[in-house]
N, C-alpha and C. Protein backbone atom coordinates (compact mmCIF):
# COMPACT_ATOMS: atom_id res chain seq x y z
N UNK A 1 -11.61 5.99 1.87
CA UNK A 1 -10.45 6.28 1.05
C UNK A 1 -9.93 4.98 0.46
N UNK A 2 -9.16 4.98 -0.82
CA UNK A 2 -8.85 3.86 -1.53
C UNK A 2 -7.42 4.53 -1.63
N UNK A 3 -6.62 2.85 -1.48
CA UNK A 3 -5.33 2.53 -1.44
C UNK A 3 -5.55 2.50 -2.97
N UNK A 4 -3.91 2.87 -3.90
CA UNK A 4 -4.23 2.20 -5.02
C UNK A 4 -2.32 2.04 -5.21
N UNK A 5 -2.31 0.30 -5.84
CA UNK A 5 -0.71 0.22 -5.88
C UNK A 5 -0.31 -0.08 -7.33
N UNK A 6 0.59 1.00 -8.03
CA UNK A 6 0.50 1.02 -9.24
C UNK A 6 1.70 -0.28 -9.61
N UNK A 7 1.07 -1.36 -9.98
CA UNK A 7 1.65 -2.85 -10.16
C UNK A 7 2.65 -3.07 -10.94
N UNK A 8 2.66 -1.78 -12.17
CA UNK A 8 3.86 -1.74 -12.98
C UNK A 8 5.34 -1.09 -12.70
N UNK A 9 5.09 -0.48 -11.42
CA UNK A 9 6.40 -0.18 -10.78
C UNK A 9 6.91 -0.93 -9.55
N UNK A 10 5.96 -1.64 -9.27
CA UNK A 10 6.10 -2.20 -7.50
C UNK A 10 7.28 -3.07 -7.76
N UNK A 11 8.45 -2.85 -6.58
CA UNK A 11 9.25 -3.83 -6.52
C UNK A 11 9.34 -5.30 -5.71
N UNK A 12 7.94 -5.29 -4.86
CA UNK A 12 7.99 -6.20 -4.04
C UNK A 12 8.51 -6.01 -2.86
N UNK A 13 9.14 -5.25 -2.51
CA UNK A 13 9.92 -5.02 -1.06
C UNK A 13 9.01 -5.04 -0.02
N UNK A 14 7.59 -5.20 0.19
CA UNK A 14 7.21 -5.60 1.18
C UNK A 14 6.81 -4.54 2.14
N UNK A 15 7.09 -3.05 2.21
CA UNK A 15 7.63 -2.39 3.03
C UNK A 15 6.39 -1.56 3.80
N UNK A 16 5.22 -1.87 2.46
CA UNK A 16 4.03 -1.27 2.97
C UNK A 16 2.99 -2.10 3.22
N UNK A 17 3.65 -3.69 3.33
CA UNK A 17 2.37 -4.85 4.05
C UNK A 17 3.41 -4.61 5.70
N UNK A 18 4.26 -4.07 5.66
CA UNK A 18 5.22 -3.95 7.34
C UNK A 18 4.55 -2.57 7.60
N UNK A 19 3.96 -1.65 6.59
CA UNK A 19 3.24 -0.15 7.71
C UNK A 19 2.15 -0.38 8.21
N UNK A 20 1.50 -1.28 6.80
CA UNK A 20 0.16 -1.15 6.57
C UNK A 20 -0.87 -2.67 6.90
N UNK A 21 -0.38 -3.55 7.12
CA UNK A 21 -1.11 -4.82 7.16
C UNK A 21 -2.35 -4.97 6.94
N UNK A 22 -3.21 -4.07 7.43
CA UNK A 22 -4.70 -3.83 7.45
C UNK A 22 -5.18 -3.52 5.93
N UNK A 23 -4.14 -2.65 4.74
CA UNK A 23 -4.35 -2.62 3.96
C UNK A 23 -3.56 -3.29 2.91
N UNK A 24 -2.75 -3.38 2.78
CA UNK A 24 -1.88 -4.19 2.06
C UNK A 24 -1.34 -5.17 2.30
N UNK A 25 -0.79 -6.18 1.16
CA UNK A 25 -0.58 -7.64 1.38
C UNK A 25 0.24 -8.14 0.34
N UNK A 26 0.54 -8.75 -0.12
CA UNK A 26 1.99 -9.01 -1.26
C UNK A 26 0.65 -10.65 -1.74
N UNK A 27 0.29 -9.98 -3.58
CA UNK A 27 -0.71 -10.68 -3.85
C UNK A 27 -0.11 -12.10 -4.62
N UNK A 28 -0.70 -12.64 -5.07
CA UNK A 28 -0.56 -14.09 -5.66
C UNK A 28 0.38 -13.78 -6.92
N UNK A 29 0.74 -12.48 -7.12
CA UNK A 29 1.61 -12.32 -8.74
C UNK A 29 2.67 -12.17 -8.11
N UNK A 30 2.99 -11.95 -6.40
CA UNK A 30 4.34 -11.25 -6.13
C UNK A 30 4.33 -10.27 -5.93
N UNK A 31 3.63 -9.05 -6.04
CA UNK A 31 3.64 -7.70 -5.71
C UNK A 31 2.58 -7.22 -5.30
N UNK A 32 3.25 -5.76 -4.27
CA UNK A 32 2.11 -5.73 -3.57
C UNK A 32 0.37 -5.01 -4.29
N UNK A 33 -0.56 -5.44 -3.33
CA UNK A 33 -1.70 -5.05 -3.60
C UNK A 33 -2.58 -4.29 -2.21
N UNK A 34 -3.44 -3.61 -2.85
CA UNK A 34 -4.36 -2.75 -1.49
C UNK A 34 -5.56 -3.76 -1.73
N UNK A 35 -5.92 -4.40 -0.34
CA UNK A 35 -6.99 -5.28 -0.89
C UNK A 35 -8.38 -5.09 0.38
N UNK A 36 -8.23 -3.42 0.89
CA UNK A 36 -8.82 -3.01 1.39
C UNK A 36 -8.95 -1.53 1.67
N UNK A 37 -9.85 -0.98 1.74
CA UNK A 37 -10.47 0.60 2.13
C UNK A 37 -9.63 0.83 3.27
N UNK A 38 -9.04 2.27 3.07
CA UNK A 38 -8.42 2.99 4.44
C UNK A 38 -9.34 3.67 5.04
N UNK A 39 -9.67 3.28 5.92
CA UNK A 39 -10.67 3.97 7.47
C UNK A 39 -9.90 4.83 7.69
N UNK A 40 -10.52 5.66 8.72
CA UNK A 40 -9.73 6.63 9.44
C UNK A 40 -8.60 6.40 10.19
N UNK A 41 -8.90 4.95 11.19
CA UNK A 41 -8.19 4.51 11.70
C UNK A 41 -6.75 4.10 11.00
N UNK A 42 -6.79 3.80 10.15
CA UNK A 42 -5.29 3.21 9.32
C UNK A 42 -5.14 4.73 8.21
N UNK A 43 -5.27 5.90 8.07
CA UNK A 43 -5.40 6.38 7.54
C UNK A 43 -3.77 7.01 7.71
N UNK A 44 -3.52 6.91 9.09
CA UNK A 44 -1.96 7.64 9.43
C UNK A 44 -0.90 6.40 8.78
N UNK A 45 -1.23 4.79 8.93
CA UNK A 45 0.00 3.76 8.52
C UNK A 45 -0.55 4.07 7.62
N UNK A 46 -1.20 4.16 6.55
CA UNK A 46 -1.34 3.90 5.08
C UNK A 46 -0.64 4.86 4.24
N UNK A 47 -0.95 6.34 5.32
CA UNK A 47 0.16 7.17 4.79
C UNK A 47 1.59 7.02 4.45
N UNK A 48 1.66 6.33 6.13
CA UNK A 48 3.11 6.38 6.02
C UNK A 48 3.69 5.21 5.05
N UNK A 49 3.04 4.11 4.77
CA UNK A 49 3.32 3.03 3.76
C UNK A 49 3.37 3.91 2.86
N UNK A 50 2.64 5.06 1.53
CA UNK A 50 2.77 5.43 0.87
C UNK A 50 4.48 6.53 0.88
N UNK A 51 4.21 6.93 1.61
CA UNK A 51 5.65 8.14 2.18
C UNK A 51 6.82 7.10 1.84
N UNK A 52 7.05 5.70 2.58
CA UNK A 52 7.77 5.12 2.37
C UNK A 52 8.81 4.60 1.02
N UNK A 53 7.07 4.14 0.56
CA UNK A 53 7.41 3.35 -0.84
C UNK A 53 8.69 3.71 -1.52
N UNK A 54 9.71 3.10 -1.63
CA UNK A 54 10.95 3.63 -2.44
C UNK A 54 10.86 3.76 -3.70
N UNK A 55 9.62 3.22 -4.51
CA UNK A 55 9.57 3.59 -5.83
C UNK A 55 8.26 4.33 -6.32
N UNK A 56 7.51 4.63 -4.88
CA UNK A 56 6.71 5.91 -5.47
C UNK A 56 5.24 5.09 -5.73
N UNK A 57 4.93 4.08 -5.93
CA UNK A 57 3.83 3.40 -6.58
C UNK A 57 2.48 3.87 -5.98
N UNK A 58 2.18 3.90 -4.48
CA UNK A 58 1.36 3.83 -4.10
C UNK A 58 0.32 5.41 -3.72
N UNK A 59 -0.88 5.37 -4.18
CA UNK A 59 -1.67 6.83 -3.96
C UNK A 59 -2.83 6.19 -3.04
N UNK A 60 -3.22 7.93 -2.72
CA UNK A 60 -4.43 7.29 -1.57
C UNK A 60 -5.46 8.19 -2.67
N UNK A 61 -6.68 8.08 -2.48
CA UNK A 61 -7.66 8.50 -3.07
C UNK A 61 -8.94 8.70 -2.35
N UNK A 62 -9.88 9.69 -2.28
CA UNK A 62 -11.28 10.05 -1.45
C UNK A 62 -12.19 9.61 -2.41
């Protein structure tokens, strides 16, 4: 499954490199990025990083 973080809304808040670490990371522009595949294993934080997001940015994809 692919993280995907739509860059033109992200506010930076950080909130889904604090669910998700394994997948996300706050990239060299300042905002965040998925800079890895969700396994099964991270498949429940990645969710919940997405659930979180206060501005909606982030989708998961098969």
């Amino acid at each position: 499954m692919k993280a995907i973080v739509d860059k033109s809304g992200c506010i930076a808040c950080g909130l889904c490199v604090t669910n998700c670490p394994e997948v996300f990371r706050i990239g060299s522009d300042g905002l965040a990025e998925a800079y890895a595949d969700v396994t099964g294993s991270l498949e429940a934080s990645a969710s919940e990083a997405r659930d979180g997001c206060p501005v909606s940015v982030i989708s998961l994809e098969d």
